[in-house]
N, C-alpha and C. Protein backbone atom coordinates (compact mmCIF):
# COMPACT_ATOMS: atom_id res chain seq x y z
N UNK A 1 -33.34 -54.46 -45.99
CA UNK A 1 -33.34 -53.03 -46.18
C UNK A 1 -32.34 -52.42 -45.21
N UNK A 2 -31.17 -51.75 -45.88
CA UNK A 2 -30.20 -51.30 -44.99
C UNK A 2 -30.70 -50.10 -44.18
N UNK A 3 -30.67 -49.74 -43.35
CA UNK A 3 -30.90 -48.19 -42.24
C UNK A 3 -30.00 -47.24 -42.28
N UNK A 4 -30.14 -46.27 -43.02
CA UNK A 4 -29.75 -44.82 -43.14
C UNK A 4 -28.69 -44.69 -41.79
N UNK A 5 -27.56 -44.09 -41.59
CA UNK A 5 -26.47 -44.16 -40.47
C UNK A 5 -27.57 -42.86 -39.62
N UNK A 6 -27.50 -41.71 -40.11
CA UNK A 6 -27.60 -40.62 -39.16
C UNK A 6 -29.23 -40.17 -38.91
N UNK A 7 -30.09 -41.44 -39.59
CA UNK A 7 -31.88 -41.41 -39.34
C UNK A 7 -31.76 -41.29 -38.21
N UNK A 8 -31.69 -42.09 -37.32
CA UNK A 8 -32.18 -41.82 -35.94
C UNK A 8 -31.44 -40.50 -35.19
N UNK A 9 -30.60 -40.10 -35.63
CA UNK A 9 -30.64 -39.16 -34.94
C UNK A 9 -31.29 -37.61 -35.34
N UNK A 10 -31.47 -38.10 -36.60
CA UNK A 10 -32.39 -36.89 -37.75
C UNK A 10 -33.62 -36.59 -36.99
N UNK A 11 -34.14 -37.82 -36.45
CA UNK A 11 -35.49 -38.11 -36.40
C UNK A 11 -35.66 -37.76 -34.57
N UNK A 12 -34.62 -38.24 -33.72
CA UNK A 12 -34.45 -37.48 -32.65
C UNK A 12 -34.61 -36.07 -32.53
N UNK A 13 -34.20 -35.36 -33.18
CA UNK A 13 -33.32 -34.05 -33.36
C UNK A 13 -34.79 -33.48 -33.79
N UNK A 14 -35.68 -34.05 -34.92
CA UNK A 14 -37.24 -33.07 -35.29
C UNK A 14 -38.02 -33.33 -34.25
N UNK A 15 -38.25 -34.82 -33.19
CA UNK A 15 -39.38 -34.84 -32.24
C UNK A 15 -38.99 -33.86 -31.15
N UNK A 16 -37.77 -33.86 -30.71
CA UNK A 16 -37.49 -33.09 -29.45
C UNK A 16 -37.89 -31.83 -29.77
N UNK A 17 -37.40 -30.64 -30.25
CA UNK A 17 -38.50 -29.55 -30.67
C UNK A 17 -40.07 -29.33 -30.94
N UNK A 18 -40.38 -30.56 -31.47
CA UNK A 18 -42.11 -30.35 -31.86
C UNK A 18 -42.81 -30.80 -29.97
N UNK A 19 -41.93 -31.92 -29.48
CA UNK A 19 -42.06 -32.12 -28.51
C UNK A 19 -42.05 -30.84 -27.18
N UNK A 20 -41.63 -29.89 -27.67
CA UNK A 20 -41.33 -28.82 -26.87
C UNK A 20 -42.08 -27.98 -26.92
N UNK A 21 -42.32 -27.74 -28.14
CA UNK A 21 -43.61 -26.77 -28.59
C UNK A 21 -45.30 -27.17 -28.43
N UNK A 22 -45.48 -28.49 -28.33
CA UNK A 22 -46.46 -28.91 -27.80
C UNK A 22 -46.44 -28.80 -26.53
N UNK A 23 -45.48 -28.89 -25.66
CA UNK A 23 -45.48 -28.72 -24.21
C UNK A 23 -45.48 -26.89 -23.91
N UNK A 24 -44.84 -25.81 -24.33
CA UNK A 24 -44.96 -24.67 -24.22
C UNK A 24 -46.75 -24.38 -24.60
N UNK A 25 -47.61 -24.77 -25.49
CA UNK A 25 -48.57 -24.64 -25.57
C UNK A 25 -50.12 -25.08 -24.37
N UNK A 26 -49.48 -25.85 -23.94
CA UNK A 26 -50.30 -27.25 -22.38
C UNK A 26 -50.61 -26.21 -21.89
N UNK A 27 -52.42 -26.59 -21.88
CA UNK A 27 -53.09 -25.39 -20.91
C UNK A 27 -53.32 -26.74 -20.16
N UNK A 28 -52.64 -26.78 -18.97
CA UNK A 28 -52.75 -27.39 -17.55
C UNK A 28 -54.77 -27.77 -16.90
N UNK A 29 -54.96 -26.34 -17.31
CA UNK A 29 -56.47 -26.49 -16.86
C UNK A 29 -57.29 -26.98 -17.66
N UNK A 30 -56.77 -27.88 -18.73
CA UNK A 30 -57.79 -28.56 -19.26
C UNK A 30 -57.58 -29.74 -19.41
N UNK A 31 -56.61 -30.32 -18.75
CA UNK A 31 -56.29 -31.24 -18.31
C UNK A 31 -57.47 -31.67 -17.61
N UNK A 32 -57.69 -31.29 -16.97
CA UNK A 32 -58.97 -31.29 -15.47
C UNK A 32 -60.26 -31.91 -15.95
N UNK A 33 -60.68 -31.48 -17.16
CA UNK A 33 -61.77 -31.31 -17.76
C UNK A 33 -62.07 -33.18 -17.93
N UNK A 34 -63.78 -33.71 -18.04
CA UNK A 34 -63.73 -34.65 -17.71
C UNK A 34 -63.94 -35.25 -19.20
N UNK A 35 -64.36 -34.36 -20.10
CA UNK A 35 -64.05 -34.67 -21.73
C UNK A 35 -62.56 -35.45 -22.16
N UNK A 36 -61.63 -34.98 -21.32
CA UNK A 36 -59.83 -35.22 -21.92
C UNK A 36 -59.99 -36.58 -21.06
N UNK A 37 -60.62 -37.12 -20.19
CA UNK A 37 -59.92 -37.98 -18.74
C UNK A 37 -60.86 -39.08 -19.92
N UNK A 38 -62.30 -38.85 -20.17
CA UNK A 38 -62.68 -39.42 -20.76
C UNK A 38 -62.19 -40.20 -22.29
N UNK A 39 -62.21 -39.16 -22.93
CA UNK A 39 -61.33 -39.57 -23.79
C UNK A 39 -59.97 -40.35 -24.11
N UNK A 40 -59.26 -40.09 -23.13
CA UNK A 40 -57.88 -40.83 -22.71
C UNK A 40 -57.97 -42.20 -22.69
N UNK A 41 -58.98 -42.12 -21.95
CA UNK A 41 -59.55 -43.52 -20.96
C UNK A 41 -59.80 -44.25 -22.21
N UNK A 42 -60.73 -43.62 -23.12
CA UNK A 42 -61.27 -44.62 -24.05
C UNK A 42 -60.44 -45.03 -25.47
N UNK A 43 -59.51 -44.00 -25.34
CA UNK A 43 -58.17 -44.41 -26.13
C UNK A 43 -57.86 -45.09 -25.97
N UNK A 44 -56.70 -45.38 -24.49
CA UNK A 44 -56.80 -46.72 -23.78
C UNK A 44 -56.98 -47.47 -23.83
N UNK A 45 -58.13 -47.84 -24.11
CA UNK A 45 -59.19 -49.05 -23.89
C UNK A 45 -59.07 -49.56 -25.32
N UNK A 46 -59.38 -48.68 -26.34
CA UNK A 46 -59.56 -49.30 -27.75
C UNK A 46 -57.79 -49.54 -28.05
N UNK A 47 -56.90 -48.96 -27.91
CA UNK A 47 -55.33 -49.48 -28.33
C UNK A 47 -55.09 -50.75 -27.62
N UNK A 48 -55.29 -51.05 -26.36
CA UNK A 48 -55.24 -51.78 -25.11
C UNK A 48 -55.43 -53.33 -26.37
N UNK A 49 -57.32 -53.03 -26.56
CA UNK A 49 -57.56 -54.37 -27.15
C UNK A 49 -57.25 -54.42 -28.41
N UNK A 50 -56.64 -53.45 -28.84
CA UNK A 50 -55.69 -53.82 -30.87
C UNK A 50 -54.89 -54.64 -29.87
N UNK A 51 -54.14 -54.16 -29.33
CA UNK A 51 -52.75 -55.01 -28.71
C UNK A 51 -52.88 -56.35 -28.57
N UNK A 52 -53.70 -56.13 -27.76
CA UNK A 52 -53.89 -57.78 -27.26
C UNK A 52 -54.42 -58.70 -28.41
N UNK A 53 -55.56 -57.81 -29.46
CA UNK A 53 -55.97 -58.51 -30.70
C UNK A 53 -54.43 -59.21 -31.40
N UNK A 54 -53.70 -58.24 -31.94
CA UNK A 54 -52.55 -58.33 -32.57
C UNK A 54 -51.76 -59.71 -31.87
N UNK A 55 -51.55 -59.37 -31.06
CA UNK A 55 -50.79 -60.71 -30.50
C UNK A 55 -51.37 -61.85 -30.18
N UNK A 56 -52.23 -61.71 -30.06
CA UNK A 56 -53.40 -63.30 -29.90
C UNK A 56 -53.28 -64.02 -31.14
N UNK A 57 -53.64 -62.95 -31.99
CA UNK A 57 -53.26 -63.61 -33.94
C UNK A 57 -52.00 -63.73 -34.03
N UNK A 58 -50.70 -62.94 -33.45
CA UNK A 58 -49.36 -63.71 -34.02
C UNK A 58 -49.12 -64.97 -32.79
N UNK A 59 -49.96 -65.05 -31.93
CA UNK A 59 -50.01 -66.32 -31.07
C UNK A 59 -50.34 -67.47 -32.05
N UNK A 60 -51.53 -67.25 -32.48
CA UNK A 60 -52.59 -68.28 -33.18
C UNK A 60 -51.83 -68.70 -34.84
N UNK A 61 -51.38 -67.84 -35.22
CA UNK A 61 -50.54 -67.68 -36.31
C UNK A 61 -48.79 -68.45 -36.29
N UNK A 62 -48.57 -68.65 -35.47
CA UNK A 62 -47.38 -69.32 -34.60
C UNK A 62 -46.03 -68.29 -34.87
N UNK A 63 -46.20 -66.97 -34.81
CA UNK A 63 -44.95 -66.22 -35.06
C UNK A 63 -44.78 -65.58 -33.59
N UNK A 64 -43.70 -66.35 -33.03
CA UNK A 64 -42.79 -66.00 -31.69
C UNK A 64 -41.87 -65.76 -31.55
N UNK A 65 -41.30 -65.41 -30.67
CA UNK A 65 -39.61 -65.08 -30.41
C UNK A 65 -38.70 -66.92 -29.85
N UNK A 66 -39.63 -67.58 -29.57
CA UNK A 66 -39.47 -68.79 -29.40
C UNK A 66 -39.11 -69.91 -30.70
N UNK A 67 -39.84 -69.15 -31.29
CA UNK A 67 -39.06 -70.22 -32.76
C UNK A 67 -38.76 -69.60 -33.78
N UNK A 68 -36.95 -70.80 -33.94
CA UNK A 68 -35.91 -70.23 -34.80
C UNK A 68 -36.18 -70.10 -36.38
């Protein structure tokens, strides 16, 4: 599948604005709150072990950067 020449920079060009506007919106003080720290945390935790799931199976599965 060939890659579009000017995608990535299409795709640069829409996050940096939405990226901006989510940051002009950041109420700082709820940052604090122990609901968000919590939550974070347990985000974390559940992506953490997809990850490690995921690669244990392309371990077990024998797909590496080690073989040609």
């Amino acid at each position: 599948m060939e890659m579009l020449g000017g995608l990535d920079v299409m795709s640069e060009v829409g996050v940096t604005p939405l990226l901006f506007a989510i940051g002009l919106q950041l109420d700082l003080r709820t940052l604090i709150k122990k609901e968000v720290w919590f939550d974070a945390g347990a985000h974390m935790a559940v992506m953490t072990g997809i990850g490690i799931g995921f690669l244990s199976m392309m371990g077990v599965l024998g797909a590496s950067a080690r073989n040609p």
